[in-house]
N, C-alpha and C. Protein backbone atom coordinates (compact mmCIF):
# COMPACT_ATOMS: atom_id res chain seq x y z
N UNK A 1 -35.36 46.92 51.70
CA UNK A 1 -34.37 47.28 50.73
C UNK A 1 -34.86 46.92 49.31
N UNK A 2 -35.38 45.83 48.87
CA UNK A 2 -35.92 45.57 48.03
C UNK A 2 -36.82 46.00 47.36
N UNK A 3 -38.03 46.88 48.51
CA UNK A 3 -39.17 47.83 48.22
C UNK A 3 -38.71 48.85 47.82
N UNK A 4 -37.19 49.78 48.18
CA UNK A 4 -37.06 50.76 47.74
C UNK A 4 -36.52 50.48 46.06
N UNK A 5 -35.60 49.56 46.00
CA UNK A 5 -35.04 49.34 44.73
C UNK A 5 -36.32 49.35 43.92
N UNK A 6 -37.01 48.81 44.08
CA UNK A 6 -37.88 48.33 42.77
C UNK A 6 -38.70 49.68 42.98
N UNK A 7 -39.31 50.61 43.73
CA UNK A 7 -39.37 51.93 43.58
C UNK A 7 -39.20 52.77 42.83
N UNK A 8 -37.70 52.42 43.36
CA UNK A 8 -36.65 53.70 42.13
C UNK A 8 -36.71 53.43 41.06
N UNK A 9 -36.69 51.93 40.89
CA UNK A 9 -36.84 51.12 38.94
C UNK A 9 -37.66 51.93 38.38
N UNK A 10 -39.52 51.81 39.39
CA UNK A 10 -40.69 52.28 38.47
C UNK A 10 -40.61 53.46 38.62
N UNK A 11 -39.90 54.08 39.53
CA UNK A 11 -39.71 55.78 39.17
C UNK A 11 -38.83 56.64 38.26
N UNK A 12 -37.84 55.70 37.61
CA UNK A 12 -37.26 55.67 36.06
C UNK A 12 -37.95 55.90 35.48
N UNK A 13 -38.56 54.67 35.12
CA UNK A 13 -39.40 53.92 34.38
C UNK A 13 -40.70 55.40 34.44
N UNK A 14 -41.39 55.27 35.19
CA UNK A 14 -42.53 56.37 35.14
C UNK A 14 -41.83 57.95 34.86
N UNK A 15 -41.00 57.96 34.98
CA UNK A 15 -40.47 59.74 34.64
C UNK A 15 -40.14 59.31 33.09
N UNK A 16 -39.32 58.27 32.65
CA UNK A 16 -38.81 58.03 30.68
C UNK A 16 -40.23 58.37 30.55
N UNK A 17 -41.26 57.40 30.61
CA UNK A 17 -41.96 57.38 30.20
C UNK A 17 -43.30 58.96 29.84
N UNK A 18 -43.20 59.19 30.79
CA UNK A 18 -43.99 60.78 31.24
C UNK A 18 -43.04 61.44 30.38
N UNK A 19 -41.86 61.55 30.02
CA UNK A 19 -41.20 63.00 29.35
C UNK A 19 -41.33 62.38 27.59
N UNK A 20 -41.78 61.22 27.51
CA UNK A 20 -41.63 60.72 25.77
C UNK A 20 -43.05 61.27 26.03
N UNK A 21 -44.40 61.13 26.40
CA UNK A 21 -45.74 60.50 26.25
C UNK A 21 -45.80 62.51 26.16
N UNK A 22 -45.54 62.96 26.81
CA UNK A 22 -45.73 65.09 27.18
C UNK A 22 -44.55 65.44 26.55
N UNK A 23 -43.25 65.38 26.31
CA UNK A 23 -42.54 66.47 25.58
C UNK A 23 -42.18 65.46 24.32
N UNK A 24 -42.61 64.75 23.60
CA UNK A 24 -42.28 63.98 22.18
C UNK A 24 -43.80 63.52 22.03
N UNK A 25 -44.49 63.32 22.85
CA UNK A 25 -46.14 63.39 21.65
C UNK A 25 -46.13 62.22 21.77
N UNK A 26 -45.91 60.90 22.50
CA UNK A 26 -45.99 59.69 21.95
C UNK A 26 -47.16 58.88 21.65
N UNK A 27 -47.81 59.27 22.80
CA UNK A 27 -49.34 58.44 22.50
C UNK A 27 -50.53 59.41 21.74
N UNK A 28 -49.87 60.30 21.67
CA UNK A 28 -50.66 61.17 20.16
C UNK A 28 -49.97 60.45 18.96
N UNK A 29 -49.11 59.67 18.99
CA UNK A 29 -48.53 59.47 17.81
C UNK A 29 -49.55 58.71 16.53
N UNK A 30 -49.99 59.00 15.20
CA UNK A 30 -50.68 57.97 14.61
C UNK A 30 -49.53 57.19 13.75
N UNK A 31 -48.95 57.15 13.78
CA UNK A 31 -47.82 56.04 13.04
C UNK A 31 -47.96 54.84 13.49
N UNK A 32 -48.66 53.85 12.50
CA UNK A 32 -49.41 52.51 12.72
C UNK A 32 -48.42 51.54 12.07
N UNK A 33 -48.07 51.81 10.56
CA UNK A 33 -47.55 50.63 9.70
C UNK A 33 -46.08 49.83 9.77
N UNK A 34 -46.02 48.57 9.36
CA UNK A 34 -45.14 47.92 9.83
C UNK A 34 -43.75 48.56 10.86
N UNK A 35 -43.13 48.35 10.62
CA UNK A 35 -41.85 48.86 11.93
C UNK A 35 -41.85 50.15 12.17
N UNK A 36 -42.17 50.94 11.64
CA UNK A 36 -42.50 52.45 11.69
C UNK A 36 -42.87 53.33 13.49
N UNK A 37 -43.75 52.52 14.06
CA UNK A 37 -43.57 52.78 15.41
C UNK A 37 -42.50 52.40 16.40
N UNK A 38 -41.94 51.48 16.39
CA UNK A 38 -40.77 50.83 16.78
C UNK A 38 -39.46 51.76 16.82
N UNK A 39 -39.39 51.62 15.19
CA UNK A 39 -38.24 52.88 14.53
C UNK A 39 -38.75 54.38 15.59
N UNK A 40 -39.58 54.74 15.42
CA UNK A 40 -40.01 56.29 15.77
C UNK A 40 -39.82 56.96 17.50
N UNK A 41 -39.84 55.24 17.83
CA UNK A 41 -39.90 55.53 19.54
C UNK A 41 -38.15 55.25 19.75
N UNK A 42 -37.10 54.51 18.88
CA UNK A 42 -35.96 54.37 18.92
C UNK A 42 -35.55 55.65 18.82
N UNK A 43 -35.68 56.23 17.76
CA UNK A 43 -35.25 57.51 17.25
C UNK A 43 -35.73 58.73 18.89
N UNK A 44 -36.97 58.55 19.42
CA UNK A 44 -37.26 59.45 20.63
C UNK A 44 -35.96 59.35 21.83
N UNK A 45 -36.60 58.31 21.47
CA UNK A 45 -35.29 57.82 23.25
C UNK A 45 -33.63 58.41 22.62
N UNK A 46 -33.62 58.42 21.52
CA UNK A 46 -32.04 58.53 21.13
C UNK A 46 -32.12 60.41 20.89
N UNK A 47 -32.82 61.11 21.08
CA UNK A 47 -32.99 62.37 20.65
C UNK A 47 -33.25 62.83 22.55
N UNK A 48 -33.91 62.11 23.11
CA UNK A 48 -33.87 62.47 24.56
C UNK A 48 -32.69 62.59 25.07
N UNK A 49 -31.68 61.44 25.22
CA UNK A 49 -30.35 61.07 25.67
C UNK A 49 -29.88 61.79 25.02
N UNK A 50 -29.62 62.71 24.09
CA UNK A 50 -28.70 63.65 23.51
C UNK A 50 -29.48 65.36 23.57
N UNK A 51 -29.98 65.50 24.11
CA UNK A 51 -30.21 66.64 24.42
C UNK A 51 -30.76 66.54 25.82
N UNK A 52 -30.82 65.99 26.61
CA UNK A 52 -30.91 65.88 27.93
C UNK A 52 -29.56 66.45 28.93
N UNK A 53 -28.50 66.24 28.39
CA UNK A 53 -27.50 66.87 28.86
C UNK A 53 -27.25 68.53 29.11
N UNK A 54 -27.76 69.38 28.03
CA UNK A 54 -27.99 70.58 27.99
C UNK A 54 -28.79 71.04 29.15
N UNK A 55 -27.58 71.85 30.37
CA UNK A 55 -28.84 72.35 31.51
C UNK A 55 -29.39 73.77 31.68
N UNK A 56 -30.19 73.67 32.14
CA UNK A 56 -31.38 74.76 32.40
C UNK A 56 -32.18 75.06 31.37
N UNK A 57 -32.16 74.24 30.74
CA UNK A 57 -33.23 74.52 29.61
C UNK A 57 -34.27 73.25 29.54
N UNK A 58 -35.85 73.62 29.17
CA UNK A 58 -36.82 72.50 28.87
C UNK A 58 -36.49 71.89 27.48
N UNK A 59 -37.50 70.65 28.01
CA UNK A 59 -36.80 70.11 27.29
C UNK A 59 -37.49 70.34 25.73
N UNK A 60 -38.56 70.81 25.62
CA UNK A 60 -39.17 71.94 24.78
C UNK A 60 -37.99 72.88 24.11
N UNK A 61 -37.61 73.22 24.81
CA UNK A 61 -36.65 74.60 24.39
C UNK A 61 -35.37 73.90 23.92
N UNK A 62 -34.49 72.28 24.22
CA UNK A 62 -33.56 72.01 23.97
C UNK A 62 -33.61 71.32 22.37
N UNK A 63 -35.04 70.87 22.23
CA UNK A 63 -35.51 70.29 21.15
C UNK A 63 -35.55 71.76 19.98
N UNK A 64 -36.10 72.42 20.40
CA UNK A 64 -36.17 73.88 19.55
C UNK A 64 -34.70 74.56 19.36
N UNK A 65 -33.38 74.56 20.29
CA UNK A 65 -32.57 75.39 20.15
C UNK A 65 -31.90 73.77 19.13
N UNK A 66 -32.06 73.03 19.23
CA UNK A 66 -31.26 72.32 18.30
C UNK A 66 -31.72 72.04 16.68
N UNK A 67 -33.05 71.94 16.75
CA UNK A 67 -33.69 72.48 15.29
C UNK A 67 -33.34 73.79 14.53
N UNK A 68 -33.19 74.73 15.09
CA UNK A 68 -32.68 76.34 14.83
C UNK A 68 -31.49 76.31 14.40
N UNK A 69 -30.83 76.15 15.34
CA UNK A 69 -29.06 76.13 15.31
C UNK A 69 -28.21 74.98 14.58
N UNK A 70 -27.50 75.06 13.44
CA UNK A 70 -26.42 74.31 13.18
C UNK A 70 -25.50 73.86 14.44
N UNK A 71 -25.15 75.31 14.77
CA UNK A 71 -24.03 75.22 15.72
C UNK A 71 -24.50 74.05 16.93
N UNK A 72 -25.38 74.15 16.97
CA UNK A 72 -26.06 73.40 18.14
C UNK A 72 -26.09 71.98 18.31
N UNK A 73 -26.91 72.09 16.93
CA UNK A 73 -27.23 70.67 16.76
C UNK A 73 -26.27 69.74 16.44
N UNK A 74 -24.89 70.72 16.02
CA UNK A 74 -23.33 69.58 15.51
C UNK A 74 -22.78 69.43 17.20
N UNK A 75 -22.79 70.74 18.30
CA UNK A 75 -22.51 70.50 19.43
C UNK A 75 -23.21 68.95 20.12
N UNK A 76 -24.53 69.08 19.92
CA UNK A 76 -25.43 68.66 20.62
C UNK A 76 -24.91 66.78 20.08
N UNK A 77 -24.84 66.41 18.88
CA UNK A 77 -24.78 65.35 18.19
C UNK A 77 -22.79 65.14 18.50
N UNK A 78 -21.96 65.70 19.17
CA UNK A 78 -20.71 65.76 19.25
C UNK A 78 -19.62 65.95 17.93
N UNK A 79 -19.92 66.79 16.98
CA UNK A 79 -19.08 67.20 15.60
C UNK A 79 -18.69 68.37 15.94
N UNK A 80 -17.79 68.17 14.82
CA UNK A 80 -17.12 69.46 14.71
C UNK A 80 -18.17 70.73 13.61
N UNK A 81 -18.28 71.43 14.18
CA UNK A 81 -18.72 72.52 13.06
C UNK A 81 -17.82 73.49 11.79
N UNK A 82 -18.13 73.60 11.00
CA UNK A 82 -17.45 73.76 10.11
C UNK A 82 -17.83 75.39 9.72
């Protein structure tokens, strides 16, 4: 029971990680100077969790329909559109 739990942990853990590093660029990232990497990977994880909800779409394409679209991106962020 224990072998599976801690399994599933690193299989979290290895899928967050695989969708920041291939669909957000992370270890291509060159952003070196003081807090700036820190900040940049906060900002990923918080842009994942909010467009991760949107289904049948990559996550390529959820990142793109929310750059495009107002409408989207106020849906996507929970506002009202105006």
């Amino acid at each position: 029971m224990l072998g599976r739990a801690v399994r599933a942990h690193w299989g979290i853990e290895n899928w967050l990680h695989w969708v920041l590093d291939v669909g957000f660029g992370k270890d291509a990232s060159t952003v070196r100077k003081d807090y700036a990497p820190q900040n940049l990977s906060l900002l990923k994880k918080m842009v994942l969790n909010l467009v991760r909800p949107v289904p049948m779409m990559s996550l390529r394409m959820k990142r793109k329909a929310t750059a495009w679209s107002d409408e989207e991106r106020a849906r996507v962020l929970g506002l009202e559109f105006i």
